[in-house]
N, C-alpha and C. Protein backbone atom coordinates (compact mmCIF):
# COMPACT_ATOMS: atom_id res chain seq x y z
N UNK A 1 8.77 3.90 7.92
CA UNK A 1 8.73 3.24 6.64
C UNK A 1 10.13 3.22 6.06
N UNK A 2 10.80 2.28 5.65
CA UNK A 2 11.83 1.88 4.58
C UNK A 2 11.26 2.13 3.13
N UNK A 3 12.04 2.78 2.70
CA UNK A 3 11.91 2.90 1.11
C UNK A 3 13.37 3.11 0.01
N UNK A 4 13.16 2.39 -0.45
CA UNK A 4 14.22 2.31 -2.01
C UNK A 4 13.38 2.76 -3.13
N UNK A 5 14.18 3.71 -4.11
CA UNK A 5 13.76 4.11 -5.18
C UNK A 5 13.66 2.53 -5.95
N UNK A 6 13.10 3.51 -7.61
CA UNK A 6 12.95 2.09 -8.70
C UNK A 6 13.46 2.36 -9.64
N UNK A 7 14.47 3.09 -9.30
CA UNK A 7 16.15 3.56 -10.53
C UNK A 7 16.68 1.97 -10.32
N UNK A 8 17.38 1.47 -9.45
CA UNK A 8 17.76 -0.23 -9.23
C UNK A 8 17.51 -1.32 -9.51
N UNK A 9 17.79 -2.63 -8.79
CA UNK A 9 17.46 -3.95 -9.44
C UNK A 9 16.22 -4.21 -8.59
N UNK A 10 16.30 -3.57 -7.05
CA UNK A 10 15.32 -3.89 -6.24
C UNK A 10 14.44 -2.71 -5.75
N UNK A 11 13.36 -2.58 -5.45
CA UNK A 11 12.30 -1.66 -4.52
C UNK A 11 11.87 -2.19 -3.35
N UNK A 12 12.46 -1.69 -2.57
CA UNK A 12 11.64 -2.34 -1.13
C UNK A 12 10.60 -1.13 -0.55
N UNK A 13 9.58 -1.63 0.05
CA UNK A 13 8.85 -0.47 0.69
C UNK A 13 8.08 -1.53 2.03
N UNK A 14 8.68 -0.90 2.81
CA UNK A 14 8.05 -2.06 4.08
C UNK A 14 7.66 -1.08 5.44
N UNK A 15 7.23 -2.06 6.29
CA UNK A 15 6.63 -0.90 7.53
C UNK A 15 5.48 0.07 6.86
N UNK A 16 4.34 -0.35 6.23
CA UNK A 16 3.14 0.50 5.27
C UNK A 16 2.06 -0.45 4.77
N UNK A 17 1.06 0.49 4.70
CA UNK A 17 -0.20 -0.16 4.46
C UNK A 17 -0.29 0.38 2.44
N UNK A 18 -0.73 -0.78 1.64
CA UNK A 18 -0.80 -0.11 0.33
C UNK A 18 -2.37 0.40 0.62
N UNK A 19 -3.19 0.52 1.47
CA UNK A 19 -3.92 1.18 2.36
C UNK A 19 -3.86 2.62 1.45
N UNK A 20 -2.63 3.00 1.72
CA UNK A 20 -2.37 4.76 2.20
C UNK A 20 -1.86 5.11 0.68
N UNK A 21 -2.26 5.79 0.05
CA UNK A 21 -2.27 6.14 -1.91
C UNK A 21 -0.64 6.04 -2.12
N UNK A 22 0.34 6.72 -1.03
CA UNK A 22 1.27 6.80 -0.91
C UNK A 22 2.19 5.44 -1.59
N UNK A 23 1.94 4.37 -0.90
CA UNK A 23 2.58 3.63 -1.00
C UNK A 23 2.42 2.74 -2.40
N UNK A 24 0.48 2.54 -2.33
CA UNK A 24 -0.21 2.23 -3.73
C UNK A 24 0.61 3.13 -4.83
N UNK A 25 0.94 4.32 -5.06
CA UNK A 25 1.26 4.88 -6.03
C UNK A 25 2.68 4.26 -6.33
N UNK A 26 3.63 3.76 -5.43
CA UNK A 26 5.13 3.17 -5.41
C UNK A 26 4.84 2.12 -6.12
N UNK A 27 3.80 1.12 -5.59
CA UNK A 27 3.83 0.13 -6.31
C UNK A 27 3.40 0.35 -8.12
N UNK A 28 1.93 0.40 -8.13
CA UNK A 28 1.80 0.75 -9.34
C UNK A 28 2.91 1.54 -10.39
N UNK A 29 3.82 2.37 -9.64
CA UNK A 29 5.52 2.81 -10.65
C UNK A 29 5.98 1.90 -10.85
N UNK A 30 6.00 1.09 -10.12
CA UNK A 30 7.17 0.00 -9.97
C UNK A 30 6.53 -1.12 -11.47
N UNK A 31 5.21 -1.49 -10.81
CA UNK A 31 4.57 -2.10 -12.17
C UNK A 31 4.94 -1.84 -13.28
N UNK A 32 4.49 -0.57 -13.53
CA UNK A 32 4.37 0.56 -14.85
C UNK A 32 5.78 0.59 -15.49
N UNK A 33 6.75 0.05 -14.65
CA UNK A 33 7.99 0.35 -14.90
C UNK A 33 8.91 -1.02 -15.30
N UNK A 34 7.73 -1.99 -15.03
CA UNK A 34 8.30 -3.53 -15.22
C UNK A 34 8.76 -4.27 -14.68
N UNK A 35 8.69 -3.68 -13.47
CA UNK A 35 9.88 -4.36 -11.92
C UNK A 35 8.72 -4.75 -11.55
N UNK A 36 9.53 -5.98 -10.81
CA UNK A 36 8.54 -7.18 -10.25
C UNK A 36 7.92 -6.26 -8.69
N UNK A 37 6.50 -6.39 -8.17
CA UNK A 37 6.10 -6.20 -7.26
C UNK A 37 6.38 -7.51 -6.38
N UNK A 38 6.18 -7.53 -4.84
CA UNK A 38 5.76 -8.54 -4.48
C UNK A 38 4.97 -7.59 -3.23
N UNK A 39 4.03 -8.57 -2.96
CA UNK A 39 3.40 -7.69 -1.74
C UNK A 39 3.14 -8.99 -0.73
N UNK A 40 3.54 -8.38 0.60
CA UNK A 40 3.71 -9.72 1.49
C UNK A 40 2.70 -9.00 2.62
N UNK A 41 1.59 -9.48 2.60
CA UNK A 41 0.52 -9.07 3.54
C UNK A 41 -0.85 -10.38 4.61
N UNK A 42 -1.11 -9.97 5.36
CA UNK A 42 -1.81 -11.01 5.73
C UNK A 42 -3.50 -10.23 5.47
N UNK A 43 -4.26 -11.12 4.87
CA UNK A 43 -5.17 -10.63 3.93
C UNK A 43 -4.76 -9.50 2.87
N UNK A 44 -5.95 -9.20 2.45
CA UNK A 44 -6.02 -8.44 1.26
C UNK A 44 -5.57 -7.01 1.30
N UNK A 45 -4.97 -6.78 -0.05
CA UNK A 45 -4.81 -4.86 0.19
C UNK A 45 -5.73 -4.58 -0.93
N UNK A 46 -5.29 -3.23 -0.80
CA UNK A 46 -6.41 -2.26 -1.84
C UNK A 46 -5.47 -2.44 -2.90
N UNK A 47 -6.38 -2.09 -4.32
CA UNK A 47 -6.38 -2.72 -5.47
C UNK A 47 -5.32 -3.71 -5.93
N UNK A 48 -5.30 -4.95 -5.00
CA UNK A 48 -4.71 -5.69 -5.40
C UNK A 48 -4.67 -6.69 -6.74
N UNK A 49 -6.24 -6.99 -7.17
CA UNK A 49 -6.30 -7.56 -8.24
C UNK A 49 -5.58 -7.22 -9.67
N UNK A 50 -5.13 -5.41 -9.69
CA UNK A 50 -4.71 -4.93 -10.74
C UNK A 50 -2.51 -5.26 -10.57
N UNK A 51 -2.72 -5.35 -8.65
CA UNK A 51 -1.28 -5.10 -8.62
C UNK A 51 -0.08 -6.70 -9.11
N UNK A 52 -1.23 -7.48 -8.67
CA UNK A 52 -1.01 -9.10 -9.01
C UNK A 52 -1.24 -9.83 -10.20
N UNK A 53 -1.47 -8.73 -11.45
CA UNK A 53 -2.04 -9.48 -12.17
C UNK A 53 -0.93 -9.68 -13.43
N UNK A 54 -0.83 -11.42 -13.47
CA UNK A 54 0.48 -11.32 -14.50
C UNK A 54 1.56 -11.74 -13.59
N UNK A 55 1.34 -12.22 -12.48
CA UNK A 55 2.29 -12.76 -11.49
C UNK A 55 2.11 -14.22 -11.80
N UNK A 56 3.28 -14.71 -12.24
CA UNK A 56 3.05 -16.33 -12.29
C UNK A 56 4.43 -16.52 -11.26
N UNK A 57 3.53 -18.22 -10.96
CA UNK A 57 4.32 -18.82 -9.14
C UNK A 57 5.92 -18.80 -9.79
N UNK A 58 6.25 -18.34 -10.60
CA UNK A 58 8.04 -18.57 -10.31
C UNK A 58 8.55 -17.56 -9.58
N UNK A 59 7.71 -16.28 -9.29
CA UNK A 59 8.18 -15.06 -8.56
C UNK A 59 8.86 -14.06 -9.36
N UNK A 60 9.22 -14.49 -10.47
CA UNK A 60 10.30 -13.61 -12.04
C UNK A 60 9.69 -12.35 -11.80
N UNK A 61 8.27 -12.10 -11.92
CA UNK A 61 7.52 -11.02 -12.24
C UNK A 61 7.30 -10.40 -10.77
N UNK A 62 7.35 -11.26 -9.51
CA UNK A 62 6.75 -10.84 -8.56
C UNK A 62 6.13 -11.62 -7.54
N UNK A 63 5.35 -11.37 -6.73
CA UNK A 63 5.33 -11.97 -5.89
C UNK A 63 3.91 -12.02 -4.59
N UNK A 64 2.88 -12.53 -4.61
CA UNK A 64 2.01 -12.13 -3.63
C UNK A 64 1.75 -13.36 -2.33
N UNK A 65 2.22 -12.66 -1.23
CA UNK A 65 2.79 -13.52 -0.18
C UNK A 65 1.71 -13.61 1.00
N UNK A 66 1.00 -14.29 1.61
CA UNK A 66 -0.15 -14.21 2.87
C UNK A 66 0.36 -15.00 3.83
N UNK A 67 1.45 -14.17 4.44
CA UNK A 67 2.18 -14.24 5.59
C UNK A 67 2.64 -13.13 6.65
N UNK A 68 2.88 -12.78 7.59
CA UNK A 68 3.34 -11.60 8.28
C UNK A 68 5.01 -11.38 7.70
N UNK A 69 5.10 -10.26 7.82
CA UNK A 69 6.71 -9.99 7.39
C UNK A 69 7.43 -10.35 8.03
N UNK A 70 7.53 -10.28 9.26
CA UNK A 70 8.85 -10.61 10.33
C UNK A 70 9.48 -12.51 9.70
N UNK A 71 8.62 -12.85 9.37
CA UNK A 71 8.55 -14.20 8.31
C UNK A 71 9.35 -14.14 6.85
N UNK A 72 8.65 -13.09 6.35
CA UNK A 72 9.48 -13.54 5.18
C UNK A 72 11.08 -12.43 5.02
N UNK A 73 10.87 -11.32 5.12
CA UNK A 73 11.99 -10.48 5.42
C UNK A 73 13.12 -10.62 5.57
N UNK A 74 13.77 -11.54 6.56
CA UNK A 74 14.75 -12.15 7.04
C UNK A 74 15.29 -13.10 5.40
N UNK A 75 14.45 -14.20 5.27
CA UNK A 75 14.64 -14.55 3.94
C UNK A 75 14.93 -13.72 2.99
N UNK A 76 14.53 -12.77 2.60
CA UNK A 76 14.54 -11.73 1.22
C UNK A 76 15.81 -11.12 1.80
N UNK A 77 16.65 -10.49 2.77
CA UNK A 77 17.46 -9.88 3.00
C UNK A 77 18.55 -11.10 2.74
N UNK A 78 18.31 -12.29 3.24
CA UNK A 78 19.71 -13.16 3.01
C UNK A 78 19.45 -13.71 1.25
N UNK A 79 18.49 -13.67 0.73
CA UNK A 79 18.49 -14.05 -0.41
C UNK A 79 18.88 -13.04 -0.99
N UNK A 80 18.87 -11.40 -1.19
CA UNK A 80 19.32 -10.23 -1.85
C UNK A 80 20.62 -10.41 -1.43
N UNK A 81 21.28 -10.69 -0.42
CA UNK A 81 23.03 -10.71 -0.37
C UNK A 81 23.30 -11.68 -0.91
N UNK A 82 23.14 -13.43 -1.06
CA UNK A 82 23.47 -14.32 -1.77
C UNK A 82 23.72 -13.71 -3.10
N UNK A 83 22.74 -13.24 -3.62
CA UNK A 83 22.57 -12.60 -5.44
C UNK A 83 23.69 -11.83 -5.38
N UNK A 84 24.06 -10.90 -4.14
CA UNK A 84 24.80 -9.55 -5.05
C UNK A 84 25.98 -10.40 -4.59
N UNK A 85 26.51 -11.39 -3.82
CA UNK A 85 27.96 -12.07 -3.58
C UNK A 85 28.02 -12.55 -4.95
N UNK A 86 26.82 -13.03 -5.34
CA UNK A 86 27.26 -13.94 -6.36
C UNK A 86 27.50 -13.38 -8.04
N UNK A 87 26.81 -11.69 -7.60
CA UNK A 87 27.11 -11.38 -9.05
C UNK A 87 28.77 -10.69 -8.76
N UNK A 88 28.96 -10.19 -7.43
CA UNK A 88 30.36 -9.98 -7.27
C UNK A 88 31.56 -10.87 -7.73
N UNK A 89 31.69 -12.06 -7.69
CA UNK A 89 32.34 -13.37 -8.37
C UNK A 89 32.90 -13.13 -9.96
């Protein structure tokens, strides 16, 4: 499992099932804390209805994705370096 705290701009938690309380509990901080979730899963996780709720499609707040990761990942890593080049400027 990869994990970043939610002291930062970003939280990643990948390689995990929100399955396992472990990971559910990261997210729900992250919520609780105002940082956008996104959860990129193919079907459903556990208590997702509470973790998505208040997510509108611009992604600002977050993000719920029904795709495999090896898919979107690649994207989110070149889109997180675009941002920090560009706040470097």
């Amino acid at each position: 499992m990869l994990s970043f705290g939610l002291h930062g701009d970003i939280g990643v938690n990948t390689a995990t099932s929100l399955a396992t309380y472990s990971a559910l509990r990261l997210a729900r901080r992250a919520r609780a804390a105002g940082k956008p979730v996104a959860i990129v899963n193919v079907g459903g996780v556990r208590d997702e209805e509470d973790l998505v709720a208040g997510i509108a499609g611009d992604g600002e707040h977050g993000a719920r994705v029904d795709l495999e990761t090896d898919l979107v990942l690649p994207a989110l890593v070149d889109a997180v370096k675009r941002e920090r080049a560009a706040r470097a400027l």
